[in-house]
C-alpha atoms as a PDB file:
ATOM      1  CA  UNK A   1      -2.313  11.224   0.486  1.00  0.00           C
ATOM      2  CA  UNK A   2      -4.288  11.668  -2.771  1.00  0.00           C
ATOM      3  CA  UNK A   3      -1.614  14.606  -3.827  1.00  0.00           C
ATOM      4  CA  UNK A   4       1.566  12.088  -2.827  1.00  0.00           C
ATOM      5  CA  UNK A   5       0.296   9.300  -5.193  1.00  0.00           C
ATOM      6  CA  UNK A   6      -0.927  11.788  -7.990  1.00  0.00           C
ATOM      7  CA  UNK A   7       2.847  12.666  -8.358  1.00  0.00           C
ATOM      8  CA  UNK A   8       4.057   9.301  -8.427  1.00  0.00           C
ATOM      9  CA  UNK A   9       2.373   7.858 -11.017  1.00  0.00           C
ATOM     10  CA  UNK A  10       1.979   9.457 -14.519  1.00  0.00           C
ATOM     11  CA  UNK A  11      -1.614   8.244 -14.141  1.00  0.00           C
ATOM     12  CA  UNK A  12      -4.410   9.738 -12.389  1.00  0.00           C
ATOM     13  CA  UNK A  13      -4.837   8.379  -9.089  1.00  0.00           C
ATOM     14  CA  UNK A  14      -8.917   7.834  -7.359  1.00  0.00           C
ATOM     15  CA  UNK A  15     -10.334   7.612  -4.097  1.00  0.00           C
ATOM     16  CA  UNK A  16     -11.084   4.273  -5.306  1.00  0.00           C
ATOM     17  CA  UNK A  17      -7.527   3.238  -5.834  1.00  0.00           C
ATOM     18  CA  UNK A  18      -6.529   4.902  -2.362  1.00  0.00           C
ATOM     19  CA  UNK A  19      -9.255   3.258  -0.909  1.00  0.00           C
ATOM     20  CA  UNK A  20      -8.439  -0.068  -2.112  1.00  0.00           C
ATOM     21  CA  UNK A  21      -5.048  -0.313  -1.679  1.00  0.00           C
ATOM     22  CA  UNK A  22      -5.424   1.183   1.710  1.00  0.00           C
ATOM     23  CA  UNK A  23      -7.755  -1.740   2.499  1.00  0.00           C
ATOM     24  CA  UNK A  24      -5.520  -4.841   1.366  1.00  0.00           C
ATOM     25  CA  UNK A  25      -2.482  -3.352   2.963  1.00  0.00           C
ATOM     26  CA  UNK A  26      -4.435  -2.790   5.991  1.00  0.00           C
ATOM     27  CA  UNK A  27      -5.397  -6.193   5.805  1.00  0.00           C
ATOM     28  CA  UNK A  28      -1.440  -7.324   5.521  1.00  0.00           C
ATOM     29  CA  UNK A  29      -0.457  -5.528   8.555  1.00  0.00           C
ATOM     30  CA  UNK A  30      -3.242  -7.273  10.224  1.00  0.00           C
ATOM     31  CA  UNK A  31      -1.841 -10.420   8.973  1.00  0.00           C
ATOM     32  CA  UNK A  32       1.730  -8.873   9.904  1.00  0.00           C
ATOM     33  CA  UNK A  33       0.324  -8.863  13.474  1.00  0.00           C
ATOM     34  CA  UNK A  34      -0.999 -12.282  13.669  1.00  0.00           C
ATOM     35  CA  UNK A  35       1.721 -14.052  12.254  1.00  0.00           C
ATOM     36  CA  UNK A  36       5.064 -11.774  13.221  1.00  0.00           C
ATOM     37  CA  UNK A  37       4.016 -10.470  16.367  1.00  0.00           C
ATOM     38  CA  UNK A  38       3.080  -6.430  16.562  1.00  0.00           C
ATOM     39  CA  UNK A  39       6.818  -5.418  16.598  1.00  0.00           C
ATOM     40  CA  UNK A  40       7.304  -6.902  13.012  1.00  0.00           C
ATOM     41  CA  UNK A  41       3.657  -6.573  11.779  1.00  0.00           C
ATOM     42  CA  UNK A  42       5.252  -3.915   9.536  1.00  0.00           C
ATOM     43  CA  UNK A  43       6.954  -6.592   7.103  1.00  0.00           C
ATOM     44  CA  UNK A  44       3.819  -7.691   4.786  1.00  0.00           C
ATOM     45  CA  UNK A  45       3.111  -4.170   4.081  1.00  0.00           C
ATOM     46  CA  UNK A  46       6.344  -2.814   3.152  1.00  0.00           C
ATOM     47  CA  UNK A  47       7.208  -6.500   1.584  1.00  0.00           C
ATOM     48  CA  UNK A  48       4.740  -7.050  -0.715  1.00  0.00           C
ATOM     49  CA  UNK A  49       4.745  -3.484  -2.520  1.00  0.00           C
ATOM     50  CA  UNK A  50       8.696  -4.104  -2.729  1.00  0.00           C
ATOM     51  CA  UNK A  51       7.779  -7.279  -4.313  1.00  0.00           C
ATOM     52  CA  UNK A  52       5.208  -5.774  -6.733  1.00  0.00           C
ATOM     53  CA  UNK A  53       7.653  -3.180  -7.650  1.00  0.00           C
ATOM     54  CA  UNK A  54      10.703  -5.277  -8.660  1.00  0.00           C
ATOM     55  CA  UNK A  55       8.829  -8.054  -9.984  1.00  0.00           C
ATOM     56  CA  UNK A  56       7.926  -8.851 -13.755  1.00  0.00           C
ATOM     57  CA  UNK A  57       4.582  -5.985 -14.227  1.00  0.00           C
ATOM     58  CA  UNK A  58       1.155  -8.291 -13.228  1.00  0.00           C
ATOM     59  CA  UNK A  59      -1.307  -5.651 -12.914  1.00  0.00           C
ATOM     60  CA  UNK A  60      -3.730  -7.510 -14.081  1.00  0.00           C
ATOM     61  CA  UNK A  61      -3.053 -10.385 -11.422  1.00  0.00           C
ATOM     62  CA  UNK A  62      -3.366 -11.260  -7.875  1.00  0.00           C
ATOM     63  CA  UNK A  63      -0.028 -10.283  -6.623  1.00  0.00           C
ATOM     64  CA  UNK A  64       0.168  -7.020  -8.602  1.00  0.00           C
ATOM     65  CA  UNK A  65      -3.487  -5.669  -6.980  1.00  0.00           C
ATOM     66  CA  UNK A  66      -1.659  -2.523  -6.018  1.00  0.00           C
ATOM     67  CA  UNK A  67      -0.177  -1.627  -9.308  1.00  0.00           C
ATOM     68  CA  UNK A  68      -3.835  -2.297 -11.168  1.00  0.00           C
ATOM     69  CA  UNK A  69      -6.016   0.627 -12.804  1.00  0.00           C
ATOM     70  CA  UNK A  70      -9.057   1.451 -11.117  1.00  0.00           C
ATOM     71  CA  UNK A  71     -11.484  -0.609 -12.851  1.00  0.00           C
ATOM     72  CA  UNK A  72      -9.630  -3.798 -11.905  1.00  0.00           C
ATOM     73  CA  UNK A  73     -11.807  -6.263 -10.698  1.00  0.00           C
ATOM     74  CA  UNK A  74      -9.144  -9.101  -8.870  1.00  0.00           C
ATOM     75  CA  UNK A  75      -7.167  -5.980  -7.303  1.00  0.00           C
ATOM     76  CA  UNK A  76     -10.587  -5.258  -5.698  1.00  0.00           C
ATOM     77  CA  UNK A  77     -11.073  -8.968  -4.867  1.00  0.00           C
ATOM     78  CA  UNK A  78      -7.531  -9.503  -3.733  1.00  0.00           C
ATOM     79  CA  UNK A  79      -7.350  -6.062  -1.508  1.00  0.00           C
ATOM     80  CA  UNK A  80     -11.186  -7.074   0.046  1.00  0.00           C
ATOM     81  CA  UNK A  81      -9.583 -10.949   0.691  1.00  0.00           C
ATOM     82  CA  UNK A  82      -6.506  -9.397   2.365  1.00  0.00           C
ATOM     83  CA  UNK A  83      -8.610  -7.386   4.439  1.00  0.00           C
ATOM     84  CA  UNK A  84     -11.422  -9.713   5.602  1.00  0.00           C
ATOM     85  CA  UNK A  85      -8.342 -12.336   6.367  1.00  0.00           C
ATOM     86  CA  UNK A  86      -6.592  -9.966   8.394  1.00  0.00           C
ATOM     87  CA  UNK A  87      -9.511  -8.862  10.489  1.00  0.00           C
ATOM     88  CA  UNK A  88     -10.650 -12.224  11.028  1.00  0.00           C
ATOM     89  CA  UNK A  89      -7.516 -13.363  12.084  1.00  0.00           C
ATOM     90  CA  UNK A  90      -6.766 -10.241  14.186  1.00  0.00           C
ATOM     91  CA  UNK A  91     -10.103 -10.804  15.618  1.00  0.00           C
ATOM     92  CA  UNK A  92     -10.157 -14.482  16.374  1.00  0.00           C
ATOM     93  CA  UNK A  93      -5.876 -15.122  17.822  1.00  0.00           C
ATOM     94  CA  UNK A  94      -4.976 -11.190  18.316  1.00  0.00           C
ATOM     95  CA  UNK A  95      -1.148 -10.501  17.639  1.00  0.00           C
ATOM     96  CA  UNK A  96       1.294 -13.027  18.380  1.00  0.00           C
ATOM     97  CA  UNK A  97       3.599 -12.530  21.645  1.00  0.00           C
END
């Protein structure tokens, strides 16, 4: 996974970056689940990136976590959020039938 991402990007890719972003979108298909049921859990996580991507660049900002350098401090708040909200909420109601 850490070869796939060093040749899309120009910069270098970290574990920390992989980690991270494998974290909040972990989180949004955990969200997916709760609020779309498990057949459509899928949308967040494929949604939000396609958001990021086409979107004026925000790296430094909430919705453009995934796009942010390494050393960004609200991508690593914003993935860590995502996360403990899905879990929590996957926890507590499960996916939605």
């Amino acid at each position: 996974m850490l070869l796939a991402a060093q040749t899309a990007v120009r910069e270098p890719v970290t574990a920390a970056v992989l980690l991270r972003d494998a974290a909040g979108l972990t989180g949004l298909a955990a969200l997916g689940a709760v609020l779309f049921g498990a057949e459509y859990a899928w949308t967040p996580v494929v949604g939000w990136p396609a958001v990021t991507l086409f979107a004026a660049p925000d790296p430094a900002g909430v919705g453009g976590w995934l796009l942010a350098p390494p050393d960004g401090r609200a991508a690593a708040w914003t993935a860590a959020a995502l996360l403990v909200a899905g879990a929590t909420g996957y926890a507590a109601a499960g996916p939605r039938r």
